[in-house]
N, C-alpha and C. Protein backbone atom coordinates (compact mmCIF):
# COMPACT_ATOMS: atom_id res chain seq x y z
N UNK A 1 27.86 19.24 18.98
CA UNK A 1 27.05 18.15 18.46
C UNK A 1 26.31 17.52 19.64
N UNK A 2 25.09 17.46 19.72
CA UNK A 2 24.00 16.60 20.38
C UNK A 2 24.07 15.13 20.73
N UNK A 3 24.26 14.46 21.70
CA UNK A 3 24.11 12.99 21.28
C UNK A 3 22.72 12.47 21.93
N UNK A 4 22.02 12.08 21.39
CA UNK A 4 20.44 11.01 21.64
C UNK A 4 20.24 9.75 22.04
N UNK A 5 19.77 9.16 22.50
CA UNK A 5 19.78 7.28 22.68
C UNK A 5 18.37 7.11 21.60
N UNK A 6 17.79 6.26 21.43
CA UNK A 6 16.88 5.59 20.94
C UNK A 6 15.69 6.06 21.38
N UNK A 7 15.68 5.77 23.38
CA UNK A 7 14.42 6.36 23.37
C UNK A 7 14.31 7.25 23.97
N UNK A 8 15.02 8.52 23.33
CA UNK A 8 15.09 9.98 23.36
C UNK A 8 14.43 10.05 22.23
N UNK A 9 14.94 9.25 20.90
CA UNK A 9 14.33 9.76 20.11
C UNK A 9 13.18 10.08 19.75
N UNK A 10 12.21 9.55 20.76
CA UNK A 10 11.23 9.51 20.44
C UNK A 10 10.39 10.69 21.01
N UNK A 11 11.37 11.62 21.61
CA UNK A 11 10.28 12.97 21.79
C UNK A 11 11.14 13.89 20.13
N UNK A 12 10.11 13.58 19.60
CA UNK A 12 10.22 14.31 18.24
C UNK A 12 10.29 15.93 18.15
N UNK A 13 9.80 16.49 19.55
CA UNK A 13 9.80 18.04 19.42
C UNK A 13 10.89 18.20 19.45
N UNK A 14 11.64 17.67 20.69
CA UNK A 14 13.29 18.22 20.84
C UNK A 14 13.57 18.31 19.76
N UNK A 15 14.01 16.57 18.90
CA UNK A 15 14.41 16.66 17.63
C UNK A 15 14.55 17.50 16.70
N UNK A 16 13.26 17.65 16.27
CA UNK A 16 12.95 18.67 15.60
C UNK A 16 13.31 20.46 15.55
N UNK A 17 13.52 20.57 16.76
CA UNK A 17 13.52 21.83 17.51
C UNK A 17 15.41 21.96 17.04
N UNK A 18 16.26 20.75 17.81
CA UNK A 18 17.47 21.03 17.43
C UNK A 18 18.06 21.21 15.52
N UNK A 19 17.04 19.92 15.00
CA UNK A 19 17.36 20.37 13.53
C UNK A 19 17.13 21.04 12.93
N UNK A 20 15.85 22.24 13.13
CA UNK A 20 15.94 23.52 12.71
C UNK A 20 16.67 24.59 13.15
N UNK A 21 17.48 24.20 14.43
CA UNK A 21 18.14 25.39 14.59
C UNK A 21 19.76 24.80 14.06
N UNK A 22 19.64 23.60 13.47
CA UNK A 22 20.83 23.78 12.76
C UNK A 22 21.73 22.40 13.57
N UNK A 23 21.43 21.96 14.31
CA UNK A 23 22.30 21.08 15.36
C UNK A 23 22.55 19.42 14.50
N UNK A 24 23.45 19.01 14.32
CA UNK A 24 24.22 17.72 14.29
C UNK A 24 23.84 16.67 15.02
N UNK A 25 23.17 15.97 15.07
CA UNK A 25 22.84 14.67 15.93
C UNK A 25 23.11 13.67 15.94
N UNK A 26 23.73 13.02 17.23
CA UNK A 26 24.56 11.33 16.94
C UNK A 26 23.49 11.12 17.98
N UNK A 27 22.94 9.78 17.09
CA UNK A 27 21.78 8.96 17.33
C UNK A 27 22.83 7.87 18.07
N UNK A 28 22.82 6.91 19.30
CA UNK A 28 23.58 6.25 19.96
C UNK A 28 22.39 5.31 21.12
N UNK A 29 23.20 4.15 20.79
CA UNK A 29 22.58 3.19 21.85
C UNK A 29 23.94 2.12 22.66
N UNK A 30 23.28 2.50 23.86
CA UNK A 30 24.54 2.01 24.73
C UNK A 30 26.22 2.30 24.59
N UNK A 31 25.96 3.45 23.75
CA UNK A 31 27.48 4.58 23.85
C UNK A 31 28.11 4.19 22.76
N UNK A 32 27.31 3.29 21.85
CA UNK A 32 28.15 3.06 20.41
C UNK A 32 27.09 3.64 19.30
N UNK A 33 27.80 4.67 18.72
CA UNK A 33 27.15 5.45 17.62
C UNK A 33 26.41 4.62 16.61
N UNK A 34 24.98 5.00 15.81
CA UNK A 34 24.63 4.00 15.47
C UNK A 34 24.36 4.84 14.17
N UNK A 35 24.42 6.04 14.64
CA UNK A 35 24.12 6.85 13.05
C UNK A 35 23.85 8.74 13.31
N UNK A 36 23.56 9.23 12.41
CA UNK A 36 23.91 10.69 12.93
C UNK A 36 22.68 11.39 11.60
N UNK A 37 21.78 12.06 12.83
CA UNK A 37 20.79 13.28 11.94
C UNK A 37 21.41 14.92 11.93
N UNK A 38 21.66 15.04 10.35
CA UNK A 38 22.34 16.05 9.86
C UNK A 38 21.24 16.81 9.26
N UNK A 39 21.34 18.38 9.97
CA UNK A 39 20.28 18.78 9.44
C UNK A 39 20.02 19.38 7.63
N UNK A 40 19.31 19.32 7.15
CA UNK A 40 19.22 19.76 5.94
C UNK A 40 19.64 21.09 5.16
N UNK A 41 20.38 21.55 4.50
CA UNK A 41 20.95 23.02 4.28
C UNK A 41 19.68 23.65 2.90
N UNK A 42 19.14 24.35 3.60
CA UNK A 42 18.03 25.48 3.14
C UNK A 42 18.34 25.12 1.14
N UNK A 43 17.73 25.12 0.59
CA UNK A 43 18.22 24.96 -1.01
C UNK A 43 17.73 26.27 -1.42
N UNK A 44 18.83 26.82 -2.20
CA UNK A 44 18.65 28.64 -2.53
C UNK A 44 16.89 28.88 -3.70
N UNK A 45 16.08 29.60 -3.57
CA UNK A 45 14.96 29.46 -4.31
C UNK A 45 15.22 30.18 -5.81
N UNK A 46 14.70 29.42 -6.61
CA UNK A 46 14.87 29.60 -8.25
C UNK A 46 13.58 30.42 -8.16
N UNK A 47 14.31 31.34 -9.23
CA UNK A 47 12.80 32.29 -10.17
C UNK A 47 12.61 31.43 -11.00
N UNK A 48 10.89 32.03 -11.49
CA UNK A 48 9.76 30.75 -11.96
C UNK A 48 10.70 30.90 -13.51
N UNK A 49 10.42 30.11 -14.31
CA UNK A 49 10.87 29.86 -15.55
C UNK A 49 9.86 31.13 -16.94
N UNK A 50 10.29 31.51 -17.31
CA UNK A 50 9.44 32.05 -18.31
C UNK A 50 8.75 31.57 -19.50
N UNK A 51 7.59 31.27 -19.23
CA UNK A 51 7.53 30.28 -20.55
C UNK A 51 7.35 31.30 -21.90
N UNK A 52 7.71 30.84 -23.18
CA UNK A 52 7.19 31.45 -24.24
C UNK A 52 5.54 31.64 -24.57
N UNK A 53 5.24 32.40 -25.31
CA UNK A 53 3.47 32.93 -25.59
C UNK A 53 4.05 32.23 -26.92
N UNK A 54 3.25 30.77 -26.55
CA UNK A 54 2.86 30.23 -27.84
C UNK A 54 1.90 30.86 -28.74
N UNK A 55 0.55 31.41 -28.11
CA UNK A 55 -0.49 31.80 -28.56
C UNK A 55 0.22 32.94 -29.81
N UNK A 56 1.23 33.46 -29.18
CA UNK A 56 1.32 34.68 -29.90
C UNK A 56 2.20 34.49 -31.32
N UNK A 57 3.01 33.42 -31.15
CA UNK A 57 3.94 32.84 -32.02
C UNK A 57 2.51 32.24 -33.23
N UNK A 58 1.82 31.09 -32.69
CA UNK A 58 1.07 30.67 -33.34
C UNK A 58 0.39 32.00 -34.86
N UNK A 59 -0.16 32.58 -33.63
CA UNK A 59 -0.60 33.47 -34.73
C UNK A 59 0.55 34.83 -35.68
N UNK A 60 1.65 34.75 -35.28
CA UNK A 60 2.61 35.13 -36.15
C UNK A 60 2.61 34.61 -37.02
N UNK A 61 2.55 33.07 -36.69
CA UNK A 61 3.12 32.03 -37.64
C UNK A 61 2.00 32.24 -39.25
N UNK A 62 0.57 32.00 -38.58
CA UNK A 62 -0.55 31.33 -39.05
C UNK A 62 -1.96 32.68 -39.36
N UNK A 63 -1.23 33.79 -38.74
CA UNK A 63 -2.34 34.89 -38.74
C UNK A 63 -3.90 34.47 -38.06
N UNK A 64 -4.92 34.68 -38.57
CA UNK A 64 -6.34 34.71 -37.77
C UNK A 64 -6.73 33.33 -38.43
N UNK A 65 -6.03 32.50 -39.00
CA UNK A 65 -5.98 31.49 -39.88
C UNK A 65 -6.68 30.60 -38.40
N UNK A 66 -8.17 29.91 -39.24
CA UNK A 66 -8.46 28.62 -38.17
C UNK A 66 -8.11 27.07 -39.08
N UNK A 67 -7.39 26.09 -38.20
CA UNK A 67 -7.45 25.09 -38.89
C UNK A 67 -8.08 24.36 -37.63
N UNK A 68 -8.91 23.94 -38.68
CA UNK A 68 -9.63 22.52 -38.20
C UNK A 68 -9.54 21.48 -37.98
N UNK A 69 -8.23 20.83 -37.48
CA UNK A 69 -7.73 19.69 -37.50
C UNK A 69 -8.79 18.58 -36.85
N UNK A 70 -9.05 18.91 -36.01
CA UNK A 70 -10.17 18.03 -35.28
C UNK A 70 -11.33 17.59 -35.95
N UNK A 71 -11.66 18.80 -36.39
CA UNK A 71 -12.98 18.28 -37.34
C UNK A 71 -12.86 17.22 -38.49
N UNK A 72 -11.94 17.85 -39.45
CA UNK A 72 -11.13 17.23 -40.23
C UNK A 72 -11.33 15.77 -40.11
N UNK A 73 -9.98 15.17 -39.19
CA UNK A 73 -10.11 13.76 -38.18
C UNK A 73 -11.17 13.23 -38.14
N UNK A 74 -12.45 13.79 -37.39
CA UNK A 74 -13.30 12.98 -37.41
C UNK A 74 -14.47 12.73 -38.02
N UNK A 75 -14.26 13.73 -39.40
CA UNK A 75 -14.86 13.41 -40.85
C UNK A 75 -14.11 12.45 -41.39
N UNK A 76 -13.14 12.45 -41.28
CA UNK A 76 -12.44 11.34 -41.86
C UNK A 76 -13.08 10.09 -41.48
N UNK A 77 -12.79 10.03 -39.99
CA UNK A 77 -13.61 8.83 -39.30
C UNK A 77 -14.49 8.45 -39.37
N UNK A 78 -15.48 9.63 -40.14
CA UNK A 78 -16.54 8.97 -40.23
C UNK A 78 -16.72 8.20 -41.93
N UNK A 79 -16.10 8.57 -42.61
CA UNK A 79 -16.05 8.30 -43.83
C UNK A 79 -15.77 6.69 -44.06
N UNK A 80 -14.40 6.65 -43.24
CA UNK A 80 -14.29 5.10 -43.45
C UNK A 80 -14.37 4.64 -42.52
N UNK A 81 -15.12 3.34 -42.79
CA UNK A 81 -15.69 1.92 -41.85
C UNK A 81 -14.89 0.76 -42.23
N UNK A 82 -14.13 0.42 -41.13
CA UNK A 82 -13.58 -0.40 -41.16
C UNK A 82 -13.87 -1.59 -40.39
């Protein structure tokens, strides 16, 4: 384990340099520990999610069928004045 003062810390390459290679760091001022940089453990990578083909369901569902919902709506809208 590494120990740092304050204004060590402030060359950020070292830093940096030790927490990618994995190193433990006790951050310390005047020989009393003040806190400790633990480096981060890699998180294992997920495969992408598969989404379902709505498109394809849709038209299972509904065949070459168009609905017009939209249009619909804003015939409606136009009909009544409120």
């Amino acid at each position: 384990m590494q120990s740092i003062t304050l204004r060590q810390l402030r060359d950020t390459r070292k830093v940096k340099a030790w927490l990618r290679a994995g190193v433990h760091i006790e951050v310390r001022e005047r020989n009393e520990v003040l806190g400790d940089l633990v480096p981060r453990t890699p998180t294992p990578r997920t495969e992408p999610v598969e989404w379902p083909d709505f498109e394809a369901r849709l038209k299972a569902i509904y065949g070459d069928k168009v609905i017009p919902a939209v249009a619909d709506l804003l015939e409606d809208r136009e009909n009544s004045r409120y």
